[in-house]
C-alpha atoms as a PDB file:
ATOM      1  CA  UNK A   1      45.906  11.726  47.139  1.00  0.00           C
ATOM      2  CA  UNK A   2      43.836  14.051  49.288  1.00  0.00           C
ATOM      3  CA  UNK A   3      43.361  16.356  45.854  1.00  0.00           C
ATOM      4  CA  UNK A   4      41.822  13.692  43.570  1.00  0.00           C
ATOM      5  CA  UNK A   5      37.558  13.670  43.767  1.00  0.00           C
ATOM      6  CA  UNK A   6      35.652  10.630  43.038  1.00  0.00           C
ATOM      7  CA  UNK A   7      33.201  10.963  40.150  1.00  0.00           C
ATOM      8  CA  UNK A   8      29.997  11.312  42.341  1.00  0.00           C
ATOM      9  CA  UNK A   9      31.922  14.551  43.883  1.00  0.00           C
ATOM     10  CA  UNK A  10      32.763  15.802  40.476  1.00  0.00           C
ATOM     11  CA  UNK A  11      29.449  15.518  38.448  1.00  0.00           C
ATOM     12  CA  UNK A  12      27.680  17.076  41.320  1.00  0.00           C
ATOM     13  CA  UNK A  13      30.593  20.009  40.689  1.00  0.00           C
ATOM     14  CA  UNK A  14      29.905  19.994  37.183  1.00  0.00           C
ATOM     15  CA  UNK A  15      28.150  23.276  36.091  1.00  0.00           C
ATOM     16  CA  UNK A  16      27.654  23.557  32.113  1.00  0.00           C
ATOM     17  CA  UNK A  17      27.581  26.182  30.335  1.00  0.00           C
ATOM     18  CA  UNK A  18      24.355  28.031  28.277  1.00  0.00           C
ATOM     19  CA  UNK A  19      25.833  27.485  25.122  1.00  0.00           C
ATOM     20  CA  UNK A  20      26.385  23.818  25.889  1.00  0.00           C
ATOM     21  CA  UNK A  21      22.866  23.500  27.282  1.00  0.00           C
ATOM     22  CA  UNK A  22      21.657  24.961  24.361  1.00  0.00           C
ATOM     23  CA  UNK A  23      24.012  22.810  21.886  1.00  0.00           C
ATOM     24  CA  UNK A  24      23.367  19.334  23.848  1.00  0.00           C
ATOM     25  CA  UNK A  25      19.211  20.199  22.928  1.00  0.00           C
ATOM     26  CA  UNK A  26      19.613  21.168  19.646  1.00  0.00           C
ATOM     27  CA  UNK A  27      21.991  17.792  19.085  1.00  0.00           C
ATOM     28  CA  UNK A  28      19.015  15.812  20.748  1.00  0.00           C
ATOM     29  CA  UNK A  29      16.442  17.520  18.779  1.00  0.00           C
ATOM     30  CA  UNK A  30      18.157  16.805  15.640  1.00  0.00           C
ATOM     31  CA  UNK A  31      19.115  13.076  16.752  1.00  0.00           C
ATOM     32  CA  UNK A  32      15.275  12.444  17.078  1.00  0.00           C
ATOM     33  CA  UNK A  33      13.895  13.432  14.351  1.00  0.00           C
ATOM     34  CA  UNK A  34      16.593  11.591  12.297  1.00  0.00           C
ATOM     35  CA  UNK A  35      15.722   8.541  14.226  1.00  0.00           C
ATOM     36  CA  UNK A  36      12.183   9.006  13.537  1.00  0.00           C
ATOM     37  CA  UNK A  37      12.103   9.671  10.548  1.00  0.00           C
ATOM     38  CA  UNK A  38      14.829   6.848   9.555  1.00  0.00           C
ATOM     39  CA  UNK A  39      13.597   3.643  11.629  1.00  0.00           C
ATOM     40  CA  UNK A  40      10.346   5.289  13.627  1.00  0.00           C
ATOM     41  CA  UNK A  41       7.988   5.117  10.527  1.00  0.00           C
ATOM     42  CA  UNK A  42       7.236   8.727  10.621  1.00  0.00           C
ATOM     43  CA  UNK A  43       6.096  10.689   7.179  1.00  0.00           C
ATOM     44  CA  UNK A  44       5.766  14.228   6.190  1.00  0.00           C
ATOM     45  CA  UNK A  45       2.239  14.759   5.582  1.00  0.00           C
ATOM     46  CA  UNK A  46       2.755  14.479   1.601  1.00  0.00           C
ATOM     47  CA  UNK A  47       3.462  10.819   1.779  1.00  0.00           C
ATOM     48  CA  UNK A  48       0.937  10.787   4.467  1.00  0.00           C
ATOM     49  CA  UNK A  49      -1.723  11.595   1.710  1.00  0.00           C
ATOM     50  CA  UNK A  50       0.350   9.726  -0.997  1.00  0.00           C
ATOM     51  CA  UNK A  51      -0.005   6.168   0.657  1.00  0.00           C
ATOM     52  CA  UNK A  52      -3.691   6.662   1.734  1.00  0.00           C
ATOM     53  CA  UNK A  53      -4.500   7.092  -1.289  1.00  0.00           C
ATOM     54  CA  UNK A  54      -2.239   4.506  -2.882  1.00  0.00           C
ATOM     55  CA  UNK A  55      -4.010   1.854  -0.782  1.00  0.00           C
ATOM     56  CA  UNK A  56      -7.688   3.570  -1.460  1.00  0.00           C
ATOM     57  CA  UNK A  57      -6.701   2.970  -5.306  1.00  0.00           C
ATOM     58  CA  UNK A  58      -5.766  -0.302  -4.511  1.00  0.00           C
ATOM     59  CA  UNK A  59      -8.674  -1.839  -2.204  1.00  0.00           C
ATOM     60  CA  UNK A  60     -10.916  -0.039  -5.082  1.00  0.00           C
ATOM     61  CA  UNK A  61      -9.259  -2.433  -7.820  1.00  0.00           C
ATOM     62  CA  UNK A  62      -9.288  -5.247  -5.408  1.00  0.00           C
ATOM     63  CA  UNK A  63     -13.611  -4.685  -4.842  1.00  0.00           C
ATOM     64  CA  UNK A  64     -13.744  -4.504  -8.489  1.00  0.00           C
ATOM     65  CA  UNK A  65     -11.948  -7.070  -9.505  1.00  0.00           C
ATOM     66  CA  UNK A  66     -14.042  -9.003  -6.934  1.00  0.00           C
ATOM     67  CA  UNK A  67     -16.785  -8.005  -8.471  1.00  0.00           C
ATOM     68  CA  UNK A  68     -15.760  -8.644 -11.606  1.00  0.00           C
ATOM     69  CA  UNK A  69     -15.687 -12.092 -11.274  1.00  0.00           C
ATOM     70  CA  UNK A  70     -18.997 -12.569  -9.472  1.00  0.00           C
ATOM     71  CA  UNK A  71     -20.818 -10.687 -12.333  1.00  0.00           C
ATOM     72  CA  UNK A  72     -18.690 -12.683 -14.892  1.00  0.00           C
ATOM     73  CA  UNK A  73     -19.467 -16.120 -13.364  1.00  0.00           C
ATOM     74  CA  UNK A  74     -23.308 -15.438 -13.350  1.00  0.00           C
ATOM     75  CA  UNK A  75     -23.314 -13.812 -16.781  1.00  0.00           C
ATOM     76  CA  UNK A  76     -25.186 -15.438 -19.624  1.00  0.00           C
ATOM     77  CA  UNK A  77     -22.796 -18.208 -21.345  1.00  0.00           C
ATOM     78  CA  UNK A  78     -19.892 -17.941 -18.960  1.00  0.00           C
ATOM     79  CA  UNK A  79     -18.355 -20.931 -19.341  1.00  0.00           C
ATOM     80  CA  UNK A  80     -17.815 -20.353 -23.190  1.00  0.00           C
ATOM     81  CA  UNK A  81     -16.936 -16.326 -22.339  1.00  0.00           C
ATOM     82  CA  UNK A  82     -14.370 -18.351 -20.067  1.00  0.00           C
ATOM     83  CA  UNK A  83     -12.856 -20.250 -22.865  1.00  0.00           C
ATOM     84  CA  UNK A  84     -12.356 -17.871 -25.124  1.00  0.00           C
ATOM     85  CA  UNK A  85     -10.556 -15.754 -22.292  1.00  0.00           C
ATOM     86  CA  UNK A  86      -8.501 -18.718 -21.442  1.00  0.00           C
ATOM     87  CA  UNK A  87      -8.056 -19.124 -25.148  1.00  0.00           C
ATOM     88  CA  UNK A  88      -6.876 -15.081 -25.807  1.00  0.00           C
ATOM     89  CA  UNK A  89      -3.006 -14.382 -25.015  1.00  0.00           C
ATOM     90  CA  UNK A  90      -2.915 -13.040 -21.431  1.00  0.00           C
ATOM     91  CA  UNK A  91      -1.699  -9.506 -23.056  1.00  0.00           C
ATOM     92  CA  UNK A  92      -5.012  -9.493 -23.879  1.00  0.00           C
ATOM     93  CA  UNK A  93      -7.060 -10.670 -21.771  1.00  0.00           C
ATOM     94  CA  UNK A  94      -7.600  -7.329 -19.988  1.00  0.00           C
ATOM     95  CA  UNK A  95      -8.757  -5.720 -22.669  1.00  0.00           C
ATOM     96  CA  UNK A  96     -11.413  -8.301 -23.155  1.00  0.00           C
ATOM     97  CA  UNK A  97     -12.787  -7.892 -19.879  1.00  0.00           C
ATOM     98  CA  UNK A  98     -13.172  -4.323 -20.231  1.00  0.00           C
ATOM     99  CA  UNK A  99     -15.104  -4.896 -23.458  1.00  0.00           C
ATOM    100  CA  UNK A 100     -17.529  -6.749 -22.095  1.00  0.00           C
ATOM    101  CA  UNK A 101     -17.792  -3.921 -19.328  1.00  0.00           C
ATOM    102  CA  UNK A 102     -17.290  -6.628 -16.615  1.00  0.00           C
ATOM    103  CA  UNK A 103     -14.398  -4.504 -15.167  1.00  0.00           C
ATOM    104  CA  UNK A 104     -16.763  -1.357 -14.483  1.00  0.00           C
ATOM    105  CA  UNK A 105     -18.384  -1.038 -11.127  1.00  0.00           C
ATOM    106  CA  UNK A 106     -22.384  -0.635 -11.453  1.00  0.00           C
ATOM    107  CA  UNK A 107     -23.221   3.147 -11.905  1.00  0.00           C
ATOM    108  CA  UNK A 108     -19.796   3.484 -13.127  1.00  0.00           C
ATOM    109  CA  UNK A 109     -19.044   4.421 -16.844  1.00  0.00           C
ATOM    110  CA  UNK A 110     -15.618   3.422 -17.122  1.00  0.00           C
ATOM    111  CA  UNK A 111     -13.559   0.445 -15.752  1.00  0.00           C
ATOM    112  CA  UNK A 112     -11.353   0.831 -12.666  1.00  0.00           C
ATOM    113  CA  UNK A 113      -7.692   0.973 -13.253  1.00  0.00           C
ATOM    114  CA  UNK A 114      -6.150  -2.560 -12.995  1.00  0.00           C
ATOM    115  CA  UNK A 115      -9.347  -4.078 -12.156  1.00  0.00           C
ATOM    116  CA  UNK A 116      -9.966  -6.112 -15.695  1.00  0.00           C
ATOM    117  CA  UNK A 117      -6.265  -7.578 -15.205  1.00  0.00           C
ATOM    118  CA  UNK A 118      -6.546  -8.600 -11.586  1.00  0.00           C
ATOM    119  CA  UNK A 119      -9.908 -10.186 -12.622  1.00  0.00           C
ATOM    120  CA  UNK A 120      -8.673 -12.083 -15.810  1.00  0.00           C
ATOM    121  CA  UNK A 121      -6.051 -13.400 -13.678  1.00  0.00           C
ATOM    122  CA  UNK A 122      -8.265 -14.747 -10.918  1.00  0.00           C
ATOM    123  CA  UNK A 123     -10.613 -16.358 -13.867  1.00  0.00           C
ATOM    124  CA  UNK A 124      -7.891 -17.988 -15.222  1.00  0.00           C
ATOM    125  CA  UNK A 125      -5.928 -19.336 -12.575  1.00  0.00           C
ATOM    126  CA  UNK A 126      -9.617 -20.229 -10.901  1.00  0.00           C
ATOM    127  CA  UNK A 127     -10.233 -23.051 -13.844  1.00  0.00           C
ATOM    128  CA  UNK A 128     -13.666 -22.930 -13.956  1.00  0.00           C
ATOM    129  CA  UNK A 129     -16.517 -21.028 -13.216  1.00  0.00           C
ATOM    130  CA  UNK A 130     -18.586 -20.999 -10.024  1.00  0.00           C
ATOM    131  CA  UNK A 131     -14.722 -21.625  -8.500  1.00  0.00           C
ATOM    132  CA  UNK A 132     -13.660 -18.257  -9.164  1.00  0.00           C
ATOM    133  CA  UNK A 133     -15.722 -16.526  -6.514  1.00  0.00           C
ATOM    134  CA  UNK A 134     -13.565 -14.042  -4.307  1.00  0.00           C
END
């Protein structure tokens, strides 16, 4: 029994090896960037760019659909203009918004991409006019 070291006595004996040193941080390196990139939320700098300007597209059709239905709802005759949108088919409906050039931003000359849609659909669902602010 006098032979047999306790495990504080061994690790403080233990000496590794370069090539395990070196192995052991390469296995680490490797372990966190797989971690990071798999459950830490980090992107390469390509998505990076891809999802800012994913939600710049976005908040853009979101202020113009906003618009949209401000500049509707004080246009001349909304309330019939409201019918007849109500009365279209909703495949539609888009397309009639962007006719009317409610759908462009002022000092724009053409309508924002999914802007007429989102703003049909908030018209619509709103029921009336003066109620579909926002």
């Amino acid at each position: 029994m006098v032979g047999r070291q306790g495990v504080g006595a061994r690790w403080e004996a233990y000496r590794p090896s370069k090539a395990l040193w070196f192995w052991s941080c390469a296995g680490c390196a490797v372990a966190t960037i797989v971690v990071g990139f798999a459950w830490g939320g980090w992107v390469t700098g390509g998505t990076a760019a891809r999802m800012a300007s994913d939600a710049a597209d976005g908040a853009r059709t979101q202020l113009a659909a906003a618009v949209c239905v401000s500049r509707f709802d004080s246009g001349p005759d909304a309330a019939a203009q409201l019918a007849a949108l109500k009365k279209a088919d909703s495949y539609s409906r888009s397309s009639l918004i962007e006719k009317d050039g409610w759908a462009t931003l002022p000092g724009g000359k053409n309508p924002v991409d999914g802007a007429a849609d989102l703003c049909a659909r908030r018209l619509v669902s709103a029921g009336t006019t003066g109620a579909a602010k926002g």
